[in-house]
PDB file of N, CA and C in Angstrom:
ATOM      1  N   UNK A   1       2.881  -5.718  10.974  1.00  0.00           N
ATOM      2  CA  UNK A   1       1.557  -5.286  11.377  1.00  0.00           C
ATOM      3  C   UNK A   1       1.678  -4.371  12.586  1.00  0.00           C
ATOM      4  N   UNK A   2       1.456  -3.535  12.829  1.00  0.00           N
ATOM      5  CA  UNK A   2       1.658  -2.171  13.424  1.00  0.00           C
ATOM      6  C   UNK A   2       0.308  -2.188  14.937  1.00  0.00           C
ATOM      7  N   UNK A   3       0.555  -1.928  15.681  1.00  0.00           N
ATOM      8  CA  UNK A   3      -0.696  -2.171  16.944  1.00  0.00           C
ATOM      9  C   UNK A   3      -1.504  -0.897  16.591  1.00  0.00           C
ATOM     10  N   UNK A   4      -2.913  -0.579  16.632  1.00  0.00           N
ATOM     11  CA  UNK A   4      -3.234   0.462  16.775  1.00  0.00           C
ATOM     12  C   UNK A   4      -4.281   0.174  17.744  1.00  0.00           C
ATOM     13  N   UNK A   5      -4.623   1.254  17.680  1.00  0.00           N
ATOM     14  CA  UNK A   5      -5.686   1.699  19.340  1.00  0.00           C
ATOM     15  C   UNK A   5      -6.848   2.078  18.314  1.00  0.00           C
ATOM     16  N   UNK A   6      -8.284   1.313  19.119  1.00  0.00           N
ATOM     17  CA  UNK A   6      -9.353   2.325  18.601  1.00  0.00           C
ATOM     18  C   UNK A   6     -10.477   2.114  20.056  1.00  0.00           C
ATOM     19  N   UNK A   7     -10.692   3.463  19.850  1.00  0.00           N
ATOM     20  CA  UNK A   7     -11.472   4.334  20.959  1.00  0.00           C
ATOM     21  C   UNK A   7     -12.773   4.816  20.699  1.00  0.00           C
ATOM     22  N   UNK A   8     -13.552   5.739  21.255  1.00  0.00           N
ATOM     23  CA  UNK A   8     -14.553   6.662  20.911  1.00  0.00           C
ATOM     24  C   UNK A   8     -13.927   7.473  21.044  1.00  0.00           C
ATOM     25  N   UNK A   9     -14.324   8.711  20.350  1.00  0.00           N
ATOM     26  CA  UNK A   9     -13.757  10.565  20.734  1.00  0.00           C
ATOM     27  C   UNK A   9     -15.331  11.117  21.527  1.00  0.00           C
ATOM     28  N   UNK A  10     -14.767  11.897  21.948  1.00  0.00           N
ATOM     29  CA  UNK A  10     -15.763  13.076  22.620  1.00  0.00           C
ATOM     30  C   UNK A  10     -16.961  13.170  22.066  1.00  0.00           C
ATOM     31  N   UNK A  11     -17.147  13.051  20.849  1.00  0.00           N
ATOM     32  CA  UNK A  11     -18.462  12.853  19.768  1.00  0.00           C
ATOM     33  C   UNK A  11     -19.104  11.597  20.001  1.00  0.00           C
ATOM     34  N   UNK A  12     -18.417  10.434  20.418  1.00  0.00           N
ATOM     35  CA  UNK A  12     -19.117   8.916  20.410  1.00  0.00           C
ATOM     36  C   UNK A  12     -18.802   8.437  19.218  1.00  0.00           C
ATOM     37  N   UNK A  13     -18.032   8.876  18.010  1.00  0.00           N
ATOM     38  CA  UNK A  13     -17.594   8.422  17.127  1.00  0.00           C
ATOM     39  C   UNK A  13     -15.887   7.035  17.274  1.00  0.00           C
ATOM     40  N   UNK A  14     -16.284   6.335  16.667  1.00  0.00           N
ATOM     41  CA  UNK A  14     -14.921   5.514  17.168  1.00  0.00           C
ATOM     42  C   UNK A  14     -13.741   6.099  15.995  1.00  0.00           C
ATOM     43  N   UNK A  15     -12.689   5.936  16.833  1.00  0.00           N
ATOM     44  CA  UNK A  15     -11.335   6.596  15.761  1.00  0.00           C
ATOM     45  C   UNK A  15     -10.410   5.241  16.067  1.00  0.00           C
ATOM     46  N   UNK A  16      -9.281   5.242  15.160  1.00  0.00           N
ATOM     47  CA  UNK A  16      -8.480   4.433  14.968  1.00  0.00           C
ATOM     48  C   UNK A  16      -6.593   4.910  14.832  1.00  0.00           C
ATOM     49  N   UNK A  17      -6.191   4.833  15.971  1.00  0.00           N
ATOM     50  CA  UNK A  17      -5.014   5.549  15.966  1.00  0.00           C
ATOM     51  C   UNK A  17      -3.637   4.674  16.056  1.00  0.00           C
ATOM     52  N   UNK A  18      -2.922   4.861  14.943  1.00  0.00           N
ATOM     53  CA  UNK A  18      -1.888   4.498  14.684  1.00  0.00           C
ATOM     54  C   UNK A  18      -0.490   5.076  15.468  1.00  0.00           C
ATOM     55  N   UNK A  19       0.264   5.066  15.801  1.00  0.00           N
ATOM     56  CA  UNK A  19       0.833   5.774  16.552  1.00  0.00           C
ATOM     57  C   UNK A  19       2.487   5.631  15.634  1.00  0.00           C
ATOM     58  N   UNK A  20       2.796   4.595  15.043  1.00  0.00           N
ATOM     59  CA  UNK A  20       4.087   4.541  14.483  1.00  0.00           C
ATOM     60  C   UNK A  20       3.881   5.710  13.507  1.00  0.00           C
ATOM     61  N   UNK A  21       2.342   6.006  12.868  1.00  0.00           N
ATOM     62  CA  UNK A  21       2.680   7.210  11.888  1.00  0.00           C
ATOM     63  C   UNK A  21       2.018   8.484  12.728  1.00  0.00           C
ATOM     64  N   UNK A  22       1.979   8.255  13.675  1.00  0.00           N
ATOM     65  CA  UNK A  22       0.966   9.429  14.569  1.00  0.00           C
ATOM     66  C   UNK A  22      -0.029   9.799  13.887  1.00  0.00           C
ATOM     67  N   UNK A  23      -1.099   8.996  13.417  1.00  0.00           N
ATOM     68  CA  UNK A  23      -2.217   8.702  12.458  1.00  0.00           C
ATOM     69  C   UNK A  23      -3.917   8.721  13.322  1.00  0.00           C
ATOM     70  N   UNK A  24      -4.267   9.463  13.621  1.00  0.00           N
ATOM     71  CA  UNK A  24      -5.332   9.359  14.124  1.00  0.00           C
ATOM     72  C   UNK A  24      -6.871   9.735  13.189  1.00  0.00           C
ATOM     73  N   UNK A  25      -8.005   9.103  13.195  1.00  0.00           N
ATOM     74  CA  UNK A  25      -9.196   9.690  12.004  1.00  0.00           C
ATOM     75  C   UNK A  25     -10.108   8.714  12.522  1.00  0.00           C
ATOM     76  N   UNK A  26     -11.244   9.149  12.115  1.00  0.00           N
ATOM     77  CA  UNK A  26     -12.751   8.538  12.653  1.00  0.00           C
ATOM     78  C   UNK A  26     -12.339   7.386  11.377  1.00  0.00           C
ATOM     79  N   UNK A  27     -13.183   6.501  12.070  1.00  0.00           N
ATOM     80  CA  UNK A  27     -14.026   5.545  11.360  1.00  0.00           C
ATOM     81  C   UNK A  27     -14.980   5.717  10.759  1.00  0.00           C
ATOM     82  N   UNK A  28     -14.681   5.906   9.669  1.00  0.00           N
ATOM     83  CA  UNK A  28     -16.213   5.813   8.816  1.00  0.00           C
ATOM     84  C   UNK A  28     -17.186   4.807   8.358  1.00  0.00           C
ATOM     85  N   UNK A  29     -16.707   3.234   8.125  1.00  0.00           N
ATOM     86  CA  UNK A  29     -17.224   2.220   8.111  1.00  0.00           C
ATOM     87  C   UNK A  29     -16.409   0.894   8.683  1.00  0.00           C
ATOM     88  N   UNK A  30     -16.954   0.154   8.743  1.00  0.00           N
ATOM     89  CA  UNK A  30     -16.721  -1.559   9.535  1.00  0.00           C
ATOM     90  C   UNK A  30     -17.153  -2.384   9.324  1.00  0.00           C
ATOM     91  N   UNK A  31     -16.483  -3.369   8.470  1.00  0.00           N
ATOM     92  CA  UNK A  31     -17.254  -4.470   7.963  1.00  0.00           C
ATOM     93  C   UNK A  31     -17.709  -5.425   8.361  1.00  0.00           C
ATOM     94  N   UNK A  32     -18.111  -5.533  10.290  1.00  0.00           N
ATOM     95  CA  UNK A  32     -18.726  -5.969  10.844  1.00  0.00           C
ATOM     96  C   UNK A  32     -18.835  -5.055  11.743  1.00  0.00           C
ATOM     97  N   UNK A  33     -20.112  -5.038  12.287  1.00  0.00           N
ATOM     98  CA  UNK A  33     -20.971  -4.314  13.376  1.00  0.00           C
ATOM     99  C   UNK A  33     -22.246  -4.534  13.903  1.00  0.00           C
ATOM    100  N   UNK A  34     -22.694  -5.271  15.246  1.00  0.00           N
ATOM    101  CA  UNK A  34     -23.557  -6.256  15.359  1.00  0.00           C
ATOM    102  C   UNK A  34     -23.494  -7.387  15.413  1.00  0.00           C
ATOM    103  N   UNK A  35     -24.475  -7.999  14.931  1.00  0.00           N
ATOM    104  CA  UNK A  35     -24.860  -9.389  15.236  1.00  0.00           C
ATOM    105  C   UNK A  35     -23.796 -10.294  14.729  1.00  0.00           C
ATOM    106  N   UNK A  36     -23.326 -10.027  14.211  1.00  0.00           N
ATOM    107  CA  UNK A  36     -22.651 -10.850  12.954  1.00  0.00           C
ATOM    108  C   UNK A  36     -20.566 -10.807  13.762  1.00  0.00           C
ATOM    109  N   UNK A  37     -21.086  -9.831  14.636  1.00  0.00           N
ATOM    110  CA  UNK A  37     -19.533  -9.888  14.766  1.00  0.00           C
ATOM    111  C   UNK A  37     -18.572  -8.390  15.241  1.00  0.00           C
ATOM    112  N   UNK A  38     -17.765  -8.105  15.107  1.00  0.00           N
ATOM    113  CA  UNK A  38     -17.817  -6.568  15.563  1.00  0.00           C
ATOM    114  C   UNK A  38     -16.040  -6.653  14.574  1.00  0.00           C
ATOM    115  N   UNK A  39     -15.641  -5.681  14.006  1.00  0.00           N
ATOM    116  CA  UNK A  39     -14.016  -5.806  13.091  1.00  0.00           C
ATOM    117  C   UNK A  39     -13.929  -6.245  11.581  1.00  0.00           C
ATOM    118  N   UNK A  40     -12.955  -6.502  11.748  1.00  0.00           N
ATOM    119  CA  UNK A  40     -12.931  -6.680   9.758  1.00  0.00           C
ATOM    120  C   UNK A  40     -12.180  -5.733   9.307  1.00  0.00           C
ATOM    121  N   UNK A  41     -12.606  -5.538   8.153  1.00  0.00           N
ATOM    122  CA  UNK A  41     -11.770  -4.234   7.188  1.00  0.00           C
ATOM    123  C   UNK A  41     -12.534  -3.016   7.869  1.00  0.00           C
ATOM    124  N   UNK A  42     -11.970  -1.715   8.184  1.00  0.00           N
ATOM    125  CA  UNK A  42     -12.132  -0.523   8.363  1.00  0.00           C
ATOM    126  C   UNK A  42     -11.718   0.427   7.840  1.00  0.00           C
ATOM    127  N   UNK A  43     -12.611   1.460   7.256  1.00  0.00           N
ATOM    128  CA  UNK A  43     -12.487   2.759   6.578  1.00  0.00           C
ATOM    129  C   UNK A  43     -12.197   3.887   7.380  1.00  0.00           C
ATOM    130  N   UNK A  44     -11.200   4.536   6.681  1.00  0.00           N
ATOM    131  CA  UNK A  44     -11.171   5.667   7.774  1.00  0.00           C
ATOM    132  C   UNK A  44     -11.387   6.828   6.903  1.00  0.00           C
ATOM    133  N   UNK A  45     -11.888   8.041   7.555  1.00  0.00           N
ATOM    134  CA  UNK A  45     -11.575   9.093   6.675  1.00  0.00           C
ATOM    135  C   UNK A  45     -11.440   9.796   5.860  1.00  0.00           C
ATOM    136  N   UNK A  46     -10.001   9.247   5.644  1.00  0.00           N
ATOM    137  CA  UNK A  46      -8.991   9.854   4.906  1.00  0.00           C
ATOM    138  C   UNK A  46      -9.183   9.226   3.845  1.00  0.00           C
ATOM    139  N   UNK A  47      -9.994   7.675   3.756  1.00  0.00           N
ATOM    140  CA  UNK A  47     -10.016   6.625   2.865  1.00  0.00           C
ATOM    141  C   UNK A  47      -9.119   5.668   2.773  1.00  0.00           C
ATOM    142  N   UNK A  48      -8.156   5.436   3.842  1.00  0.00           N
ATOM    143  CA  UNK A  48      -7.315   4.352   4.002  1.00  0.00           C
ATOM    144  C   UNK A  48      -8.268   3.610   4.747  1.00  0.00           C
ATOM    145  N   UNK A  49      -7.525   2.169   4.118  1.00  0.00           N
ATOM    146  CA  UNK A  49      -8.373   1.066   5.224  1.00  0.00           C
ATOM    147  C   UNK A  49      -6.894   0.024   6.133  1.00  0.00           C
ATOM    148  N   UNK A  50      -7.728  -0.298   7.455  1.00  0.00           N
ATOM    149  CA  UNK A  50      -7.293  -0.795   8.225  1.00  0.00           C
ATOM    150  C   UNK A  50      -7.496  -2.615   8.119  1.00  0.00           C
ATOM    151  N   UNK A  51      -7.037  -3.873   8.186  1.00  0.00           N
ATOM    152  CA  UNK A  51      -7.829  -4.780   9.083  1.00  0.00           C
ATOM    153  C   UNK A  51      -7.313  -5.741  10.049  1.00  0.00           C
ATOM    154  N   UNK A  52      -7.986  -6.088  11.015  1.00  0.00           N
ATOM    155  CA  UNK A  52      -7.741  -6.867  12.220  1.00  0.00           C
ATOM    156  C   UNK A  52      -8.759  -7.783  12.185  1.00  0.00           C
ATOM    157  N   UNK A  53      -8.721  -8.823  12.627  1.00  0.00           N
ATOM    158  CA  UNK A  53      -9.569 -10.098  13.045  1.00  0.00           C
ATOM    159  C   UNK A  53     -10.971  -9.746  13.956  1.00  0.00           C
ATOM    160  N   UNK A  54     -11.709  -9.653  12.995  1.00  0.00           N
ATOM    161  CA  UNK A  54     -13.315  -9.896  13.785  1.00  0.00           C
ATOM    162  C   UNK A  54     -13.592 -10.242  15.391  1.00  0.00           C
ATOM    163  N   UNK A  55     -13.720  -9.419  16.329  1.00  0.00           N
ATOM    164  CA  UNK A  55     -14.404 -10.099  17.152  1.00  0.00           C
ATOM    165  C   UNK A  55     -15.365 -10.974  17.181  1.00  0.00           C
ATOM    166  N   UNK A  56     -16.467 -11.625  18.615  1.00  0.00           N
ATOM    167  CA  UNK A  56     -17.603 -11.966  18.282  1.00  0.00           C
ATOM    168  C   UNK A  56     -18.383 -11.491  18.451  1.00  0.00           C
ATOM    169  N   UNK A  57     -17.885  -9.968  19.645  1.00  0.00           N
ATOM    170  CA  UNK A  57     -18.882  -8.968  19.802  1.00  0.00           C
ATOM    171  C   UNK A  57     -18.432  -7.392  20.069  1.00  0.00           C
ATOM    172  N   UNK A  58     -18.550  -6.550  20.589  1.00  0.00           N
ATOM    173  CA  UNK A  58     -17.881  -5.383  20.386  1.00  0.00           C
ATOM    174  C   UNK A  58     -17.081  -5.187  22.155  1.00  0.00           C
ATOM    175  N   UNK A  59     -15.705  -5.471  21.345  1.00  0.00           N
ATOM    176  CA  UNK A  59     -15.071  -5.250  23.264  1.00  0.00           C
ATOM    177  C   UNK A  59     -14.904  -3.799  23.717  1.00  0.00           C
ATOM    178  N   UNK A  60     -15.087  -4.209  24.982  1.00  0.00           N
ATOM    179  CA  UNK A  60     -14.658  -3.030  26.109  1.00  0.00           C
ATOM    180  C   UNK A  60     -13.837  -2.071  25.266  1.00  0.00           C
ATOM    181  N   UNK A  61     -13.959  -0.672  25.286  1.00  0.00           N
ATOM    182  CA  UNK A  61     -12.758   0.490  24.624  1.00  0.00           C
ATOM    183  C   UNK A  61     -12.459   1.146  25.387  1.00  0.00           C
ATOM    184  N   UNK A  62     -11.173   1.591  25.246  1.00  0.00           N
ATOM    185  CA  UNK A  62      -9.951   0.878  24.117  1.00  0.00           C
ATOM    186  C   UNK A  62     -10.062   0.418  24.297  1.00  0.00           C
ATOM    187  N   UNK A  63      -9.313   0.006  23.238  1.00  0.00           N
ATOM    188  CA  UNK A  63      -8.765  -1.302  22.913  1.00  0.00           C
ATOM    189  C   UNK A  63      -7.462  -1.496  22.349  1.00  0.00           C
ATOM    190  N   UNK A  64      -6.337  -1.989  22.058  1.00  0.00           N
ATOM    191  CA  UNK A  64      -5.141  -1.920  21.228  1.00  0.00           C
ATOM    192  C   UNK A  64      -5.037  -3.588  20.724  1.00  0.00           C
ATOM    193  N   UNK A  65      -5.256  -3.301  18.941  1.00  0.00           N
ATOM    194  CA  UNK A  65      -5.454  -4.294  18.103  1.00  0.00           C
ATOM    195  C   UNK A  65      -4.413  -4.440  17.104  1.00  0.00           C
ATOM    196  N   UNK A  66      -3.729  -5.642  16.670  1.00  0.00           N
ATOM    197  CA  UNK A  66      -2.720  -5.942  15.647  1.00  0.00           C
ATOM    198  C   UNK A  66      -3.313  -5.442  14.366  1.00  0.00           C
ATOM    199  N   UNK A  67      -3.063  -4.877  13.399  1.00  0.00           N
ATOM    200  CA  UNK A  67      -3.824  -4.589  12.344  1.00  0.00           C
ATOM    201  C   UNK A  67      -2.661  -4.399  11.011  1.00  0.00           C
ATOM    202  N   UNK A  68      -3.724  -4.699   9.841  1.00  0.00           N
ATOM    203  CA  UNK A  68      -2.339  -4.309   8.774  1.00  0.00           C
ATOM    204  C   UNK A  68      -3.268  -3.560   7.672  1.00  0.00           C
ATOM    205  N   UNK A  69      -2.707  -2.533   6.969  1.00  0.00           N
ATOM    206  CA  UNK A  69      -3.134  -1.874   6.014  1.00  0.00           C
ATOM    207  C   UNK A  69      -4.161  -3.008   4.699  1.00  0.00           C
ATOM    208  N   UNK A  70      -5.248  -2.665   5.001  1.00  0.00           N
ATOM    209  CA  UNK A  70      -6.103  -3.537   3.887  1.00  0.00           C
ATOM    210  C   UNK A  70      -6.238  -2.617   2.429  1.00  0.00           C
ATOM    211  N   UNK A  71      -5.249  -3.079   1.138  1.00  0.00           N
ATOM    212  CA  UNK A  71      -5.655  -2.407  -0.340  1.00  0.00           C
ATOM    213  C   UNK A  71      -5.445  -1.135   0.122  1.00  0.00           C
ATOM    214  N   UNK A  72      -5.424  -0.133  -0.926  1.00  0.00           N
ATOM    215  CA  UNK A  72      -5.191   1.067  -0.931  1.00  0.00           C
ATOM    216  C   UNK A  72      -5.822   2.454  -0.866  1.00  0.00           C
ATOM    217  N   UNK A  73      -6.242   3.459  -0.991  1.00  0.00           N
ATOM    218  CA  UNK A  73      -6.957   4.499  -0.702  1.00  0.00           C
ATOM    219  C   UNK A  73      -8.135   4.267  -1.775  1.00  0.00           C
ATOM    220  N   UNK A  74      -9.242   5.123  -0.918  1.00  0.00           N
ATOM    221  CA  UNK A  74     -10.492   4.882  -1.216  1.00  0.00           C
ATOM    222  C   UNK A  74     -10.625   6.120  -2.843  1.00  0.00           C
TER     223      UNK A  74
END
């Protein structure tokens, strides 16, 4: 499981950057956001998905999160 970093960019959009593949791309969806929790499976882009363990709410960014490739391109 590979650490990646996710941030906002200059836009206020959050991105998700991998660094073992020098992989950087917005987030396009999150299967939690809000009330319910903040993480989960994440879409990027490109249509790869990411996932890491749910927060309970949306932490401080950055952040650098354990994550492993969830299923295959969109």
């Amino acid at each position: 499981m590979p650490s990646v970093m996710i941030r906002r960019n200059d836009e206020g959009k959050l991105t998700l950057y991998v660094a073992k593949k020098d992989l950087e791309d917005v987030i396009i969806s999150m299967e939690k956001s809000g009330d319910e929790g903040w993480g989960g499976t994440v879409v990027l882009a490109d249509g790869s998905r990411y996932y890491f363990d749910p927060f309970d709410t949306e932490p401080k960014l950055p952040i650098t999160v354990r994550a492993r490739r969830a299923g295959g391109e969109l």
